[in-house]
Structures are given as C-alpha cells and as structure tokens.
Protein backbone atom coordinates (compact mmCIF):
# COMPACT_ATOMS: atom_id res chain seq x y z
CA UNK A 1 15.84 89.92 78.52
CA UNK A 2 14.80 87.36 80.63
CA UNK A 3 14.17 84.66 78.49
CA UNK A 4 16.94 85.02 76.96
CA UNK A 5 18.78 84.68 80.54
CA UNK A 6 16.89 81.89 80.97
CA UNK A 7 16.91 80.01 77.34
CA UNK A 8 19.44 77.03 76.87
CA UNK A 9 20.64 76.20 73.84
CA UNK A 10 20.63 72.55 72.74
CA UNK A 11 24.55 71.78 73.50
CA UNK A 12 23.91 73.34 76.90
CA UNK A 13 20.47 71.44 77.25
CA UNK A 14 23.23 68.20 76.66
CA UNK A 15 25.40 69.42 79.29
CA UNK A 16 22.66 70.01 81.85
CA UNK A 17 21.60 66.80 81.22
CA UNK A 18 24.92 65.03 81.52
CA UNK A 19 25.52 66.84 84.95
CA UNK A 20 21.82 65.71 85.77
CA UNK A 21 22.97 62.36 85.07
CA UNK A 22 26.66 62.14 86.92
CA UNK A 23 24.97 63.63 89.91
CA UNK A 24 22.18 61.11 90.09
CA UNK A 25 24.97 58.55 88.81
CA UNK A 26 26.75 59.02 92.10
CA UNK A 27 23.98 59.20 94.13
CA UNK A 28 23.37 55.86 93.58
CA UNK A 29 26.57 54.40 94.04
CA UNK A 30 27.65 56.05 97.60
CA UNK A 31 25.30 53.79 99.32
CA UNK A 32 27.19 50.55 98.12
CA UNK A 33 30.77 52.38 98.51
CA UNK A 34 30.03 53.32 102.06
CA UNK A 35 28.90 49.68 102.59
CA UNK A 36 32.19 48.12 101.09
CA UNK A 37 34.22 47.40 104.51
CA UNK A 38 36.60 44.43 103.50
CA UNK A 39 38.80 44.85 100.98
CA UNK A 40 41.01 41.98 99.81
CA UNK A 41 44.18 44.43 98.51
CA UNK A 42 45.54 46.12 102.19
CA UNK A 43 47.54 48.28 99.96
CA UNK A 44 44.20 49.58 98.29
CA UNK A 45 42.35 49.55 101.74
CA UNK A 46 45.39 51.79 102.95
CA UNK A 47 45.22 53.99 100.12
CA UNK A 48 41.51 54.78 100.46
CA UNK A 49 41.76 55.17 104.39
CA UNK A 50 44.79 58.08 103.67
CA UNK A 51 42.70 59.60 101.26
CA UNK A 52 39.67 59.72 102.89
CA UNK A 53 41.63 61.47 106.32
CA UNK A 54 43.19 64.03 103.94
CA UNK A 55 40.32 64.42 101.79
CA UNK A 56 38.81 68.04 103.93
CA UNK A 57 42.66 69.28 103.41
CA UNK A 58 42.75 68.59 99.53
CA UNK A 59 38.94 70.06 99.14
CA UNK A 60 40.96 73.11 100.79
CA UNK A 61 43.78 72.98 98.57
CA UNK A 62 43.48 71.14 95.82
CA UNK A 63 41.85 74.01 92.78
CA UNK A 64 43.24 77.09 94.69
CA UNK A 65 46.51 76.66 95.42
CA UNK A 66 47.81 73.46 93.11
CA UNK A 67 45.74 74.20 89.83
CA UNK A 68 46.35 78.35 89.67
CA UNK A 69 49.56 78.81 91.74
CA UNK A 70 51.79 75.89 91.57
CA UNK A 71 50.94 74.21 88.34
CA UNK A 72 51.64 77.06 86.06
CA UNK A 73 55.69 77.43 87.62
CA UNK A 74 55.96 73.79 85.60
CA UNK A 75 54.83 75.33 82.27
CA UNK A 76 54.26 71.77 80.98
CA UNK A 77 51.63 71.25 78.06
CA UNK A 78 51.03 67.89 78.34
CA UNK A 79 48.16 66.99 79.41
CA UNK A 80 48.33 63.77 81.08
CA UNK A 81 51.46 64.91 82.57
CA UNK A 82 49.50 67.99 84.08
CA UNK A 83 46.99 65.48 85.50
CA UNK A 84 49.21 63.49 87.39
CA UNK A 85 51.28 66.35 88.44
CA UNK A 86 47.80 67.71 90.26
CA UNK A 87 46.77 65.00 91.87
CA UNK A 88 50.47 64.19 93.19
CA UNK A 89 51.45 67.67 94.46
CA UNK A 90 47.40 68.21 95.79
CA UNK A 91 48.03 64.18 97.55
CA UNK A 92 51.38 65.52 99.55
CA UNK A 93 50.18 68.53 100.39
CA UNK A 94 46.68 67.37 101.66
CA UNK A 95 49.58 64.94 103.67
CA UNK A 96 51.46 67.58 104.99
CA UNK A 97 48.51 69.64 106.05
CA UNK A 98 46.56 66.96 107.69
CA UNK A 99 49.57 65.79 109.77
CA UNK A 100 50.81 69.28 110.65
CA UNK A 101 47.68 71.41 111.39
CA UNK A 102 44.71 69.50 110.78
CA UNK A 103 45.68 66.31 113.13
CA UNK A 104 47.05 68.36 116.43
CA UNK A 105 43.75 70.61 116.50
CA UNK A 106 41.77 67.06 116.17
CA UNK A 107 44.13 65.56 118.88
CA UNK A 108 43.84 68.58 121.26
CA UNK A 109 39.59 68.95 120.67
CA UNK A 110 39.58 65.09 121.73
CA UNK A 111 41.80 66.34 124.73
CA UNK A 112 39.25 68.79 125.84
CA UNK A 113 36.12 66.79 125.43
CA UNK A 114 36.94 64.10 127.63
C-alpha cells in the first residue's frame, strides 16, 4: 500500500522534474531581478511598481474569487480570451483592494508607529 502511495510513474517522474527545474529556474533569477533598479521604459518601471504594491491583494484574490466565481458568469471557451480576462479582472481588483482597504490600514499603522 505504501509503495504504491509512494511510486511515480514515469510521466509524473517528468513532471516532478520539470517543477524541480522551474523552481530552481527562478531561484536563480530573483537575485538579478531584485538587483535591476533603472529601467529605461518609465511606463514599464510604473507597471512593475503597481504590480508589485498590489501583488499581496491579487495572491488574495486572484484563484479564489476571479478563476471559480467570476470567470465562469462569462462562459467564454476561448482560451486566450480566458487568460487575459483573469489577469485583467484579478489586476483591477488587486487595484481596488489595495487602494480601498489595504492602503488606509498601511497609512493608519504608519500613524501609530511614529
């Protein structure tokens, strides 16, 4: 019983190994993203900053609530239709939360630590 709970089989040894691999893939490349600090696009330097500020309200959001209760009212099949749907409705909601809940409880802890 518990070998067999245990036991891969070969496509899932390939998929263990590709998540092996993405993980140590990214591992590797945070140092020299964190170390990036002038960009020559403003518009892409903006972009990153907003994401990065609304980034703990779409980890919040973003499979919950978008991908299981607001993507299937659209009904679309499409794929890449789907995808950009996602990320737009996850991006202005992650907005919308960080400026009205996650922003005045970061304004009023600064208040109260100095």
């Amino acid at each position: 019983m518990l070998k067999k709970l245990f036991s891969l089989s070969t496509s899932e040894h390939r998929t263990v190994g590709l998540d092996i691999l993405r993980t140590v893939a990214i591992m590797i490349i945070l140092p020299f993203v964190s170390s990036i600090k002038n960009i020559k696009f403003k518009s892409l330097q903006n972009i990153i900053i907003h994401i990065s500020l609304i980034s703990y309200s779409m980890y919040l959001i973003n499979l919950s609530l978008v991908n299981f209760w607001i993507l299937p009212l659209f009904k679309i099949r499409i794929d890449i239709i789907n995808f950009f749907l996602f990320w737009s409705i996850t991006i202005t909601i992650s907005t919308i939360l960080y400026k009205r809940l996650e922003l005045p409880f970061l304004t009023f802890r600064d208040k109260i630590l100095k």
